[in-house]
PDB file of N, CA and C in Angstrom:
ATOM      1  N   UNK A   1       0.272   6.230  -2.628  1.00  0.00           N
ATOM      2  CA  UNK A   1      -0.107   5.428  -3.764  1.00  0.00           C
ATOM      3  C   UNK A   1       1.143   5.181  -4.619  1.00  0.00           C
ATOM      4  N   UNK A   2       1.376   3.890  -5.257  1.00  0.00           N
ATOM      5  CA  UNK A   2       2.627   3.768  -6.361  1.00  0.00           C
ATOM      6  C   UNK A   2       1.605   4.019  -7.414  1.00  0.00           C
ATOM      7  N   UNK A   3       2.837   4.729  -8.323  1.00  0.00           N
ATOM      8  CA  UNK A   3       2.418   4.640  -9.750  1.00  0.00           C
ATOM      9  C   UNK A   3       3.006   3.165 -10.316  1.00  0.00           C
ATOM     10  N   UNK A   4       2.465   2.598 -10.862  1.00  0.00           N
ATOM     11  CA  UNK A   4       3.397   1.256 -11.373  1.00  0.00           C
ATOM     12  C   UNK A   4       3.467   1.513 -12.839  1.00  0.00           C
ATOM     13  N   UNK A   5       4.628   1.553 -13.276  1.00  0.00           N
ATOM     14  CA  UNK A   5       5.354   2.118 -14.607  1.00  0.00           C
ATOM     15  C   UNK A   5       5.212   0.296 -15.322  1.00  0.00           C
ATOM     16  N   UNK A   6       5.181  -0.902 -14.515  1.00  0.00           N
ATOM     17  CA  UNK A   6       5.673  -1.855 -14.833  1.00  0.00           C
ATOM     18  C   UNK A   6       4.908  -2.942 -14.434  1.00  0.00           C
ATOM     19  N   UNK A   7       5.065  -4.562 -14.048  1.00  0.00           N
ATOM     20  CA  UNK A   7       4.545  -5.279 -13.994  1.00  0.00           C
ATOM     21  C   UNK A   7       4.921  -5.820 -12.431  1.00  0.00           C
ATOM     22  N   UNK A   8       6.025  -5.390 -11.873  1.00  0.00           N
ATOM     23  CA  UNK A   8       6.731  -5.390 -10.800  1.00  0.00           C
ATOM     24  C   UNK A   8       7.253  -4.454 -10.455  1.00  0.00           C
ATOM     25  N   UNK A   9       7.082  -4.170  -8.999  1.00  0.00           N
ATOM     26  CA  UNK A   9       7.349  -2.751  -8.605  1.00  0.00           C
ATOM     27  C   UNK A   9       8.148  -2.846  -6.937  1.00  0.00           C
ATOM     28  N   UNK A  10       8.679  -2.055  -6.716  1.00  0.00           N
ATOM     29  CA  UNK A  10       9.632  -1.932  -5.271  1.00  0.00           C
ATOM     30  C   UNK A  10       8.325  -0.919  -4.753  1.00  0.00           C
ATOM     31  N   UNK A  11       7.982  -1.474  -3.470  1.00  0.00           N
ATOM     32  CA  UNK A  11       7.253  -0.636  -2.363  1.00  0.00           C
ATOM     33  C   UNK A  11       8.849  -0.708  -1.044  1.00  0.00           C
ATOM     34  N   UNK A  12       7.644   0.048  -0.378  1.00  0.00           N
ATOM     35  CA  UNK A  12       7.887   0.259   1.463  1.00  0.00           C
ATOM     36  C   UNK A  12       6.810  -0.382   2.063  1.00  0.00           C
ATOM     37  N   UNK A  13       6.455  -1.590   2.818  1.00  0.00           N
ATOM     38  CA  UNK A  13       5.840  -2.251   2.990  1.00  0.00           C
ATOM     39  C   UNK A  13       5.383  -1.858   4.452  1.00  0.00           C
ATOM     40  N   UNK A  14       5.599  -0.696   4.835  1.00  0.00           N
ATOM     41  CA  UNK A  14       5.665   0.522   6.660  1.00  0.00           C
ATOM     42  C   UNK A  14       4.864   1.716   5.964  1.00  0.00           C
ATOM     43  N   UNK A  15       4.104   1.778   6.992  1.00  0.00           N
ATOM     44  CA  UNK A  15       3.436   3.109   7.187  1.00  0.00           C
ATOM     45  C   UNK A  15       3.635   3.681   8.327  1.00  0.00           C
ATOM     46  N   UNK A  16       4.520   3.315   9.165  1.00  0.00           N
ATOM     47  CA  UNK A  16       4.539   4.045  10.844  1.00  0.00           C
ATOM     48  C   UNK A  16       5.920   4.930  10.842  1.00  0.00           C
ATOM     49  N   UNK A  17       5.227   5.960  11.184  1.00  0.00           N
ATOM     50  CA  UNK A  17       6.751   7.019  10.865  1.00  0.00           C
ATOM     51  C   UNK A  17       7.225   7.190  12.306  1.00  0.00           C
ATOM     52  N   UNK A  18       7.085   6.316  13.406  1.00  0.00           N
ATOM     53  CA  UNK A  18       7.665   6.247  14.909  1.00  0.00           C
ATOM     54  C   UNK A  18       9.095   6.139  14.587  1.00  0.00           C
ATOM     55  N   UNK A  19      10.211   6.384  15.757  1.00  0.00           N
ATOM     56  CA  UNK A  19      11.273   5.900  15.377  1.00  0.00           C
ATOM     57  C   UNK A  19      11.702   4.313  15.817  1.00  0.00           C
ATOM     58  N   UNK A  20      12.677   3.763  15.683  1.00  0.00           N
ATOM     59  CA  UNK A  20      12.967   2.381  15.600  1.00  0.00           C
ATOM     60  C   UNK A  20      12.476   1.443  16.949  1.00  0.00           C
ATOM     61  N   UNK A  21      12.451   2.292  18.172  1.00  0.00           N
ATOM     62  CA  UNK A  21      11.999   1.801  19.592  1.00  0.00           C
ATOM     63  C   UNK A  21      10.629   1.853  19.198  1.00  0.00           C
ATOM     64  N   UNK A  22      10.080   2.811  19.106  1.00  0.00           N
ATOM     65  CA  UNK A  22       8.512   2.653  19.282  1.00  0.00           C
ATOM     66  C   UNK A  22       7.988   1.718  18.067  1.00  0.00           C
ATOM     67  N   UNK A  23       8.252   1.580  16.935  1.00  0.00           N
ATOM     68  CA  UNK A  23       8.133   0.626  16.047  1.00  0.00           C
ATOM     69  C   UNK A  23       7.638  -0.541  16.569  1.00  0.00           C
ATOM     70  N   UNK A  24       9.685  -0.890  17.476  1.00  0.00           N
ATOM     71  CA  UNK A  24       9.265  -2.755  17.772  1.00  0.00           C
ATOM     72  C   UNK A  24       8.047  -2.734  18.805  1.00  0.00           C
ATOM     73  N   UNK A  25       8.054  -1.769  19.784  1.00  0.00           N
ATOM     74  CA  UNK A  25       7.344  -2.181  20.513  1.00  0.00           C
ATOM     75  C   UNK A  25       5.884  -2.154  20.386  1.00  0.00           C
ATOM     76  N   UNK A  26       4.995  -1.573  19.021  1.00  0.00           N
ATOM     77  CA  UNK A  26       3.970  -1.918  18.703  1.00  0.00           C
ATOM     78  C   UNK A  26       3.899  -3.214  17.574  1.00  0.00           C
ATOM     79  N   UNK A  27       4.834  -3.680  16.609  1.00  0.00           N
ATOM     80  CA  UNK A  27       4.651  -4.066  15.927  1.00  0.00           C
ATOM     81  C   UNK A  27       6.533  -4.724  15.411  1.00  0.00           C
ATOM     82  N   UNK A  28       5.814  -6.047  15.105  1.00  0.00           N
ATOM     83  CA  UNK A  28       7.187  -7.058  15.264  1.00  0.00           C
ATOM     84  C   UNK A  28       7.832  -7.039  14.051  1.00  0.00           C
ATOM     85  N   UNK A  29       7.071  -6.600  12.186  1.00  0.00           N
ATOM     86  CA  UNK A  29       7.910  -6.466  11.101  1.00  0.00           C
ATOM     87  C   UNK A  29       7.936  -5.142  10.567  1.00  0.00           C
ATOM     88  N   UNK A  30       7.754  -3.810  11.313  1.00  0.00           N
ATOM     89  CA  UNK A  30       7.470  -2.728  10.403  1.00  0.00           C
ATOM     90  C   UNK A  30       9.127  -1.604  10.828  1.00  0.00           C
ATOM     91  N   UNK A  31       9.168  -0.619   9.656  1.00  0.00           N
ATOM     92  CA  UNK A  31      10.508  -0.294   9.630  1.00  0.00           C
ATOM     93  C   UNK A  31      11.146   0.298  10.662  1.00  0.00           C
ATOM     94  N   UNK A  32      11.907   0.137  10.665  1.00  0.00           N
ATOM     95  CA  UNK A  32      12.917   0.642  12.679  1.00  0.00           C
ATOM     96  C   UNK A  32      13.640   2.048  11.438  1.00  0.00           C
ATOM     97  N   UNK A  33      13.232   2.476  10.660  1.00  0.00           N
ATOM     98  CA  UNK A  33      14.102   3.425  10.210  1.00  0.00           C
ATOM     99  C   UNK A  33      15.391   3.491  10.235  1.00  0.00           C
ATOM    100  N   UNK A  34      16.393   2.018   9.736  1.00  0.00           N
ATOM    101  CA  UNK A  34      17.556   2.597  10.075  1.00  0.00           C
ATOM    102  C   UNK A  34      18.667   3.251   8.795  1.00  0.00           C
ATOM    103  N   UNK A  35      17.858   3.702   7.694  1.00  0.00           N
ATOM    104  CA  UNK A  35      18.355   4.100   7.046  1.00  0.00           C
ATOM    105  C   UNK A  35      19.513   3.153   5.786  1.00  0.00           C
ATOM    106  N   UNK A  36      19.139   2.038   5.734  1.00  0.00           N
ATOM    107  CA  UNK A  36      20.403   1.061   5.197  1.00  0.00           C
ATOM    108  C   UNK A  36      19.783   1.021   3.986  1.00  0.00           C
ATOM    109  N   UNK A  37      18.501   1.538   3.714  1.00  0.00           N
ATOM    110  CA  UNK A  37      17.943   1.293   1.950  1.00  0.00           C
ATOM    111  C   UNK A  37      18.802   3.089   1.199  1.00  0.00           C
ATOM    112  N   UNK A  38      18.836   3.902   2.166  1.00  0.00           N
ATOM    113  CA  UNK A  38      19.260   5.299   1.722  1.00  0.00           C
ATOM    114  C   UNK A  38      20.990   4.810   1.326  1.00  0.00           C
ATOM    115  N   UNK A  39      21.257   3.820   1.993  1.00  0.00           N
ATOM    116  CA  UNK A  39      23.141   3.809   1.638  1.00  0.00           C
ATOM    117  C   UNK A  39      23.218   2.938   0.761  1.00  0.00           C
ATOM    118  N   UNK A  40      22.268   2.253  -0.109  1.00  0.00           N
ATOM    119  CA  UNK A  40      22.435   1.352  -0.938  1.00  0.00           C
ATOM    120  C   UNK A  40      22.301   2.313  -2.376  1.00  0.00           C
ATOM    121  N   UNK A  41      21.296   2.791  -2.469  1.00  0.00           N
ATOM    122  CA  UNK A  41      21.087   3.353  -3.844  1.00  0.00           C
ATOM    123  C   UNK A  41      20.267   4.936  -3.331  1.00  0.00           C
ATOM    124  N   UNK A  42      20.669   5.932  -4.334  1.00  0.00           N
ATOM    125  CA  UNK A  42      19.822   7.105  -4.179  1.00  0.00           C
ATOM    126  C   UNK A  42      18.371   7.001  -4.324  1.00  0.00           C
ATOM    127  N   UNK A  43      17.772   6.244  -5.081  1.00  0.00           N
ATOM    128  CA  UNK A  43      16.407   6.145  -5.386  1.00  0.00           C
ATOM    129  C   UNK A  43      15.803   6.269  -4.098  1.00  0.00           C
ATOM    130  N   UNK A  44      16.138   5.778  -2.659  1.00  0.00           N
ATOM    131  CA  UNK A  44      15.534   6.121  -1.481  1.00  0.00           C
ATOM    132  C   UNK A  44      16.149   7.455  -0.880  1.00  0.00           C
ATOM    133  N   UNK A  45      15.356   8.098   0.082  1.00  0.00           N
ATOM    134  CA  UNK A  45      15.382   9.358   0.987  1.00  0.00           C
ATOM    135  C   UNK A  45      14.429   8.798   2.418  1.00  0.00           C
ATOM    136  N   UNK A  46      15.196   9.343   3.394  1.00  0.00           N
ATOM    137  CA  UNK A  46      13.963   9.362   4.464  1.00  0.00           C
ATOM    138  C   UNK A  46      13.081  10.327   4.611  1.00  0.00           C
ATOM    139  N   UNK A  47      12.073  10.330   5.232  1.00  0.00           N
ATOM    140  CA  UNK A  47      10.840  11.518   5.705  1.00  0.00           C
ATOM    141  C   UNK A  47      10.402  10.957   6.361  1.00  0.00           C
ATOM    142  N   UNK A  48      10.074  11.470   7.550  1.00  0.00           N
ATOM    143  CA  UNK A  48       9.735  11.058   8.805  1.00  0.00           C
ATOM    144  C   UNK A  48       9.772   9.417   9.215  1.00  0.00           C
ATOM    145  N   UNK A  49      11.206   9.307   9.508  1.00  0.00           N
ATOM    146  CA  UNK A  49      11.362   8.101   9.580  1.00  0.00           C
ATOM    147  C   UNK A  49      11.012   6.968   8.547  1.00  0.00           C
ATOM    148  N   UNK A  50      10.363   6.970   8.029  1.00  0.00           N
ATOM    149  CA  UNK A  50      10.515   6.152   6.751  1.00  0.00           C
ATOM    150  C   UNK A  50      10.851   6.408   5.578  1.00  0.00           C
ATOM    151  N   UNK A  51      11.475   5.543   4.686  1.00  0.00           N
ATOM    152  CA  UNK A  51      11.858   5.671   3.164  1.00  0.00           C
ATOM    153  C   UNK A  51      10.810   6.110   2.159  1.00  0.00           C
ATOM    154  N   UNK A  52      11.320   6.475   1.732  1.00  0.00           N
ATOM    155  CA  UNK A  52      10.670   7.227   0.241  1.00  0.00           C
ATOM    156  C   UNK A  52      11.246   6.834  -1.157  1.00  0.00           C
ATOM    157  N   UNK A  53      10.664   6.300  -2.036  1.00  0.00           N
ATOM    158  CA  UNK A  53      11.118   5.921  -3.657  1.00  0.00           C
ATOM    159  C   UNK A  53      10.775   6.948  -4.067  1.00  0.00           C
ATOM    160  N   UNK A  54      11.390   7.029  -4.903  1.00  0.00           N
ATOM    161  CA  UNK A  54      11.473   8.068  -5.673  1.00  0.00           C
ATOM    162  C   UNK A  54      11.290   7.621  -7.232  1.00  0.00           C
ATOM    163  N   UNK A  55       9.780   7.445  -7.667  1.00  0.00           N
ATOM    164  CA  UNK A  55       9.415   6.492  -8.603  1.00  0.00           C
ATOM    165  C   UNK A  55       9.861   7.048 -10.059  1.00  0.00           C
ATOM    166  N   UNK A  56      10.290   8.625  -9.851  1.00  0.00           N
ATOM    167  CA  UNK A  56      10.864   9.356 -11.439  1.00  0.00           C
ATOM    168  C   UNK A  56      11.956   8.801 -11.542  1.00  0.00           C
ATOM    169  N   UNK A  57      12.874   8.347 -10.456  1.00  0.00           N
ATOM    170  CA  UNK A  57      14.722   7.551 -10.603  1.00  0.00           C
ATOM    171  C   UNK A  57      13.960   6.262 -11.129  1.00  0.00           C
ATOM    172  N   UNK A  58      12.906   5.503 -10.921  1.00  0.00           N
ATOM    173  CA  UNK A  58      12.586   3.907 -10.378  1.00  0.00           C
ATOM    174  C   UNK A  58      13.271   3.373 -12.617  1.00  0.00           C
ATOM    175  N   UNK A  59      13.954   2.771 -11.830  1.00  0.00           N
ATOM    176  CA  UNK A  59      14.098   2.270 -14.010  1.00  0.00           C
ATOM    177  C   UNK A  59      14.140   0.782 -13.717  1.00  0.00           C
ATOM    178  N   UNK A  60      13.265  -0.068 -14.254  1.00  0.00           N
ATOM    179  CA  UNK A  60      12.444  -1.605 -14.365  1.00  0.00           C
ATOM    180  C   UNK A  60      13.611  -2.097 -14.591  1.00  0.00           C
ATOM    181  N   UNK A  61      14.650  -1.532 -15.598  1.00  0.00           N
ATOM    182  CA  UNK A  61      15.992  -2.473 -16.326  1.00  0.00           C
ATOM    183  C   UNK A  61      17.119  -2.554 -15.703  1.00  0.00           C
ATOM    184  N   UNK A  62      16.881  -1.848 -14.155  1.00  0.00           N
ATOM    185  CA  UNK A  62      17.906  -1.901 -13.258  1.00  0.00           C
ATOM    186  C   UNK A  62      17.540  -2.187 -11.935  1.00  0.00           C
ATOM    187  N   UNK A  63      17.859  -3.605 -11.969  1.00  0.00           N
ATOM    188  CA  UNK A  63      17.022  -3.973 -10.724  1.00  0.00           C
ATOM    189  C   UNK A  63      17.938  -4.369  -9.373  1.00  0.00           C
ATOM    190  N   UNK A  64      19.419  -4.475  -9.847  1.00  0.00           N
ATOM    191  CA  UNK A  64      20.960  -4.983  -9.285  1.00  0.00           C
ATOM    192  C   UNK A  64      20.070  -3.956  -7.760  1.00  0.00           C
ATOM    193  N   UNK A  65      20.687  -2.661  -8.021  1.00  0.00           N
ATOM    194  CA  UNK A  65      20.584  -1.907  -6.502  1.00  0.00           C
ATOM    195  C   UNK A  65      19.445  -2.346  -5.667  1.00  0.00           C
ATOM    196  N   UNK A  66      17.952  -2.325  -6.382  1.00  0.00           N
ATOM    197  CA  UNK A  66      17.015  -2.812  -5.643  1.00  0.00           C
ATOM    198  C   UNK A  66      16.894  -4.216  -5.228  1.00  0.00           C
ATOM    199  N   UNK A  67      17.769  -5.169  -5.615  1.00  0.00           N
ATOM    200  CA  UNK A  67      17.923  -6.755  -4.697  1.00  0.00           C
ATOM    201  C   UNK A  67      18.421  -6.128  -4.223  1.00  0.00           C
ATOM    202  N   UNK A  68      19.417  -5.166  -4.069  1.00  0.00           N
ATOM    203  CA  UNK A  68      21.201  -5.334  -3.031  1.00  0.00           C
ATOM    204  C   UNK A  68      19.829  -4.231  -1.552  1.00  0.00           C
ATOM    205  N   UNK A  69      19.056  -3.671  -2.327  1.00  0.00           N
ATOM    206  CA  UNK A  69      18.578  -2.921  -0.829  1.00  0.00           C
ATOM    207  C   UNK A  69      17.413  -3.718  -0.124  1.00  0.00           C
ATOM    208  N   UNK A  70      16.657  -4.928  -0.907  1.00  0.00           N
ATOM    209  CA  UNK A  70      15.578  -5.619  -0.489  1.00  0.00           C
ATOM    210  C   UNK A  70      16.493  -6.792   0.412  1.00  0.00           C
ATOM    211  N   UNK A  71      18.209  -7.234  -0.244  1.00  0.00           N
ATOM    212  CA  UNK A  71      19.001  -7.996   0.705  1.00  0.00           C
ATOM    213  C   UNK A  71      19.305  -7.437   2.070  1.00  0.00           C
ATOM    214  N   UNK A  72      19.701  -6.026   1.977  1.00  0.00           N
ATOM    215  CA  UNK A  72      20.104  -5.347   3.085  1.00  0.00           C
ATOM    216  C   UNK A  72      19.091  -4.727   4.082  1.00  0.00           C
ATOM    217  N   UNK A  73      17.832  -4.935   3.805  1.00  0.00           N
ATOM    218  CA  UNK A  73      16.837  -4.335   4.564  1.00  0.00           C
ATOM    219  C   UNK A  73      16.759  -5.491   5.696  1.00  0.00           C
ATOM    220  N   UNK A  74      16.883  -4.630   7.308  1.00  0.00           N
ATOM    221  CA  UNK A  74      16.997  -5.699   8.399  1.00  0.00           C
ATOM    222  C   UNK A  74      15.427  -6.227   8.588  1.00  0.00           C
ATOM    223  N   UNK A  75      14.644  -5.474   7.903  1.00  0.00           N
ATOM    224  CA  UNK A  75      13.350  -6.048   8.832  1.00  0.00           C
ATOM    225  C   UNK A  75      12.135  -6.343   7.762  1.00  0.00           C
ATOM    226  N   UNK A  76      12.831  -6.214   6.242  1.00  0.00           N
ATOM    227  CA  UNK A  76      12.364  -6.883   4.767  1.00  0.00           C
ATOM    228  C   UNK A  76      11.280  -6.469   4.551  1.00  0.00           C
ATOM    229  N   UNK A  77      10.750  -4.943   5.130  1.00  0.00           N
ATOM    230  CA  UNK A  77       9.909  -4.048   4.790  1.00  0.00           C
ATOM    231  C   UNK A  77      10.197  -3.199   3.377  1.00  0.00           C
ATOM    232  N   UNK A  78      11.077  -3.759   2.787  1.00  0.00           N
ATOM    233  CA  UNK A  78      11.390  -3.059   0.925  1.00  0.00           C
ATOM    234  C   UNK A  78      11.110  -4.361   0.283  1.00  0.00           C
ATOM    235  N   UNK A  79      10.137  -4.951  -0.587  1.00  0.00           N
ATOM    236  CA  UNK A  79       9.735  -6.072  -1.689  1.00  0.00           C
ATOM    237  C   UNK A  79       8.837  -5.386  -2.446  1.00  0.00           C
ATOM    238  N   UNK A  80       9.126  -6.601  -3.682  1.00  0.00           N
ATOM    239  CA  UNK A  80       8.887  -6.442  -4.312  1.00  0.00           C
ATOM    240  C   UNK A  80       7.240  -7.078  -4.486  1.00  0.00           C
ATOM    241  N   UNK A  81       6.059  -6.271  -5.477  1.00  0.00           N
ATOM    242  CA  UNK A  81       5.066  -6.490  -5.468  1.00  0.00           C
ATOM    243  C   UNK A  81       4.179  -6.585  -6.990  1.00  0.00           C
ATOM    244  N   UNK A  82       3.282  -7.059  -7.224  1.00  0.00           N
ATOM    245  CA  UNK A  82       3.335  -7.248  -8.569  1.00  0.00           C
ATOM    246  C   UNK A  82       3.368  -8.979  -9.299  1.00  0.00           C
ATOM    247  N   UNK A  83       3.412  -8.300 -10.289  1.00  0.00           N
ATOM    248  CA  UNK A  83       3.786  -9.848 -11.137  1.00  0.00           C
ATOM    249  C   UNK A  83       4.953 -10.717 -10.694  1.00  0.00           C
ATOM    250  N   UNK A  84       5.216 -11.668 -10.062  1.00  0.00           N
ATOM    251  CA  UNK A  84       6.609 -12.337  -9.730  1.00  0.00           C
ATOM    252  C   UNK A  84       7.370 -13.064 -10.874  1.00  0.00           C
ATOM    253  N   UNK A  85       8.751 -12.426 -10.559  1.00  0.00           N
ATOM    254  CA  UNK A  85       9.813 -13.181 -11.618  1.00  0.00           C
ATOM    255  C   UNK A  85      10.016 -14.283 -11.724  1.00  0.00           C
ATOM    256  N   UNK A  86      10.263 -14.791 -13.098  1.00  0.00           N
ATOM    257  CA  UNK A  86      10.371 -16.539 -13.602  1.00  0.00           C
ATOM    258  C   UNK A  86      11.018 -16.576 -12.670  1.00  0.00           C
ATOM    259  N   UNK A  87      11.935 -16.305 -12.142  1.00  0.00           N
ATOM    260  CA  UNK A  87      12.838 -17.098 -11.299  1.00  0.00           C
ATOM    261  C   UNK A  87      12.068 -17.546 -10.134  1.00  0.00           C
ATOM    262  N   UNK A  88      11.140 -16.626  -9.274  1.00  0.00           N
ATOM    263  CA  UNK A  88      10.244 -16.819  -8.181  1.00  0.00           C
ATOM    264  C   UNK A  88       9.117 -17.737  -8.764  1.00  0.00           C
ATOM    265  N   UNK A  89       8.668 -18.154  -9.497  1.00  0.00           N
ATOM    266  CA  UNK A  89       7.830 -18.777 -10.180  1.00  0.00           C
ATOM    267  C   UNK A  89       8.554 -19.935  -9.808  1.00  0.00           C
ATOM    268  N   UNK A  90       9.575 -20.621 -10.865  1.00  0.00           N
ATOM    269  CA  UNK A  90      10.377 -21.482 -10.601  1.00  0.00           C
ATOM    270  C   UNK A  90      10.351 -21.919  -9.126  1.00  0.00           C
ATOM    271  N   UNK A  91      10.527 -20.858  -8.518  1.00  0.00           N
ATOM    272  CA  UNK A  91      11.369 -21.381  -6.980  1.00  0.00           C
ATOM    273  C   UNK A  91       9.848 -22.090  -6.101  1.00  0.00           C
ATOM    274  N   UNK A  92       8.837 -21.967  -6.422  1.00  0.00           N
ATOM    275  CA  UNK A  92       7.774 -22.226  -5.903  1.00  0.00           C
ATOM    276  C   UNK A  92       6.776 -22.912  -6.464  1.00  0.00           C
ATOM    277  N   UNK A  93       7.467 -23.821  -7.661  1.00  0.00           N
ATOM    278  CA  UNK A  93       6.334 -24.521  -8.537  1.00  0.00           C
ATOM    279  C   UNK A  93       5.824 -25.806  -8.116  1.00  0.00           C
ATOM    280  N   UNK A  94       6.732 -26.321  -7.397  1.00  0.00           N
ATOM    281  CA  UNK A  94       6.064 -27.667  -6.462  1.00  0.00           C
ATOM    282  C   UNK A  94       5.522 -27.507  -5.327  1.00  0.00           C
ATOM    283  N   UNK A  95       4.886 -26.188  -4.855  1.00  0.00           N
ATOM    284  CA  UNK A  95       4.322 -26.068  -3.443  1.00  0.00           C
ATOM    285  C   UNK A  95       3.051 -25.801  -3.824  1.00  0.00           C
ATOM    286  N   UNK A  96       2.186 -26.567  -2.761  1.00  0.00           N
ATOM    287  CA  UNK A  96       0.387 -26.601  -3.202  1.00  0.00           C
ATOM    288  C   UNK A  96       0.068 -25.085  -3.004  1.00  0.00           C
ATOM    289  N   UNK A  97      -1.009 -24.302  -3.550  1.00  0.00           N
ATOM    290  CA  UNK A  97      -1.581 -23.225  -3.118  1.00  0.00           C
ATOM    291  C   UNK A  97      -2.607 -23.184  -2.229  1.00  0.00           C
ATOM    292  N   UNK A  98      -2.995 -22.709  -1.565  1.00  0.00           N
ATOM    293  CA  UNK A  98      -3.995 -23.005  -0.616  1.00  0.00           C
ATOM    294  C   UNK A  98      -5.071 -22.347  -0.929  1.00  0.00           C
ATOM    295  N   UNK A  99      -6.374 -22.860  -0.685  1.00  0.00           N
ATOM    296  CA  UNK A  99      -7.500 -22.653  -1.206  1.00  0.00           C
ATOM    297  C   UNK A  99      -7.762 -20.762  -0.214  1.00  0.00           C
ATOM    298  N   UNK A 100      -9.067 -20.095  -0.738  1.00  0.00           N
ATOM    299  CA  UNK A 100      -9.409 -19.170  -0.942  1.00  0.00           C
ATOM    300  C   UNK A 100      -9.998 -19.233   0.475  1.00  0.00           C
ATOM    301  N   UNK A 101      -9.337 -18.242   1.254  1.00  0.00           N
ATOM    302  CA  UNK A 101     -10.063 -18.002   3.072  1.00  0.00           C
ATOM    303  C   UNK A 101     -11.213 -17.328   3.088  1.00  0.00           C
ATOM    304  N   UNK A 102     -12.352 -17.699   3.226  1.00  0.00           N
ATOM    305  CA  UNK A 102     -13.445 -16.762   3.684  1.00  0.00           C
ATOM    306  C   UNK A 102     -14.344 -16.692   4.515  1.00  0.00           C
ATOM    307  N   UNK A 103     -14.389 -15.088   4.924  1.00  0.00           N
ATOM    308  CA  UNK A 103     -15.015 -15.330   6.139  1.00  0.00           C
ATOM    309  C   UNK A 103     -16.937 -15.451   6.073  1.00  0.00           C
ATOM    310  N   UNK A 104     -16.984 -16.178   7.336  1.00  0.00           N
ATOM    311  CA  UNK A 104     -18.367 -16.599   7.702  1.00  0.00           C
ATOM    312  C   UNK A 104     -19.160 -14.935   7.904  1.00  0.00           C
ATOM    313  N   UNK A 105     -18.506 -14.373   8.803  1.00  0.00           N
ATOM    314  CA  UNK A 105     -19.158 -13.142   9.466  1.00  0.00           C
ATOM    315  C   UNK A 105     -20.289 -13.753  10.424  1.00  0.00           C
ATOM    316  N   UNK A 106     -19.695 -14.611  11.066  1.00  0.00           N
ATOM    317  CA  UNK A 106     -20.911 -15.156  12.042  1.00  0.00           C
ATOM    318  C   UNK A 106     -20.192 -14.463  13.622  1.00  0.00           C
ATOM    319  N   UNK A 107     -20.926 -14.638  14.543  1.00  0.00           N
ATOM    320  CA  UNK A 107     -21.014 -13.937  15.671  1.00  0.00           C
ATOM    321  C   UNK A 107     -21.147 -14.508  16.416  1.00  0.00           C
ATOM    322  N   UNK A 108     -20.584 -14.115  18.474  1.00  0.00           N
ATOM    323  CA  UNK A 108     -21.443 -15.387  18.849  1.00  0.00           C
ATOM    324  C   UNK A 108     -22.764 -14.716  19.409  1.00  0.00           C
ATOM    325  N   UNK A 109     -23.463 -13.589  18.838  1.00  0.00           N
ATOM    326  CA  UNK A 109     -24.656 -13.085  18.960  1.00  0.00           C
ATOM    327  C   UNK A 109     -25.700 -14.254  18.025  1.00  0.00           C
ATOM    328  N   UNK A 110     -25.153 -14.166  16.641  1.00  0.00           N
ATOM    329  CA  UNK A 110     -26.099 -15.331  15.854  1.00  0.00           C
ATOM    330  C   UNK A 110     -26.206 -16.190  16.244  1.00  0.00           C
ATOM    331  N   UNK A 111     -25.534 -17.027  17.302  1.00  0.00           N
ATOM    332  CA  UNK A 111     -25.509 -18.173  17.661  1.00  0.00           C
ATOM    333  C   UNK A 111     -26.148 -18.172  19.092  1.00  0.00           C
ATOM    334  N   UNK A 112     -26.198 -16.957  19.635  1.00  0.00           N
ATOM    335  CA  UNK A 112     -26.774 -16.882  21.047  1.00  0.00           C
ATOM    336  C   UNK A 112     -28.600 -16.948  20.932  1.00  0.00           C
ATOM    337  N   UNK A 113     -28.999 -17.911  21.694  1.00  0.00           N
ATOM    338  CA  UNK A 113     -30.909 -17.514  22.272  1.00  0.00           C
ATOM    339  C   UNK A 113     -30.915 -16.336  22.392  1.00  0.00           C
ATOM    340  N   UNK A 114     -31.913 -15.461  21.341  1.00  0.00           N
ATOM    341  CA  UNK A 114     -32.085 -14.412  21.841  1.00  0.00           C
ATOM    342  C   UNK A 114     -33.952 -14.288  22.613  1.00  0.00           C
ATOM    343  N   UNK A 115     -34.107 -13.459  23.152  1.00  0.00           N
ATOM    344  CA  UNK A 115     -35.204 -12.978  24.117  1.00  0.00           C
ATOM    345  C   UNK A 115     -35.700 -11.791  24.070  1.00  0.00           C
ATOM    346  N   UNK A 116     -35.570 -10.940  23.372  1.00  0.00           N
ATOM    347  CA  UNK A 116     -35.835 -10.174  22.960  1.00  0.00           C
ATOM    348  C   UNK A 116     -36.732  -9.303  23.172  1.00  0.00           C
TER     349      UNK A 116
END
């Protein structure tokens, strides 16, 4: 669970603590563990193959290291979540939103003659 201190927050967007082979080969965006968020800033540690924040370091008014580790992450399993920055606002104000997906929950049992 994050605690969110803020309105925007840095996750780990991986829950599979495999190492980097078994990763790709179940799953095409989740973390290969290679450790490049731990050499950017201390706020990360590994445990069992995946990163760990360390949300008592996490400070909202310093956000420099956390772009430089969400830039350097090969497989962009570190973002940010939350309220999005004016700037991301900006960057996306002329693109339509797409309406609300929902599902039917239909079957092709409901749709089959039944005989019963």
């Amino acid at each position: 669970m994050v605690p969110f201190k803020v309105e925007r927050m840095v996750v780990v967007a991986c829950s599979n603590h495999d190492f980097g082979k078994q990763v790709r080969a179940v799953c095409k965006v989740g973390c290969i563990g290679c450790r490049a968020c731990t050499k950017v800033t201390d706020l990360f540690t590994m445990l069992d193959n995946l990163p760990q924040i360390d949300y008592g370091k996490y400070d909202p008014q310093s956000m420099e290291p956390l772009e430089a580790v969400i830039a350097k992450c090969p497989m962009k399993r570190v973002l940010f979540i939350g309220r999005p920055s004016p700037k991301d606002v900006v960057a996306v104000a002329g693109e339509k939103v797409p309406g609300v997906v929902r599902d039917t929950f239909d079957s092709t049992v409901d749709k089959a003659d039944w005989h019963g």
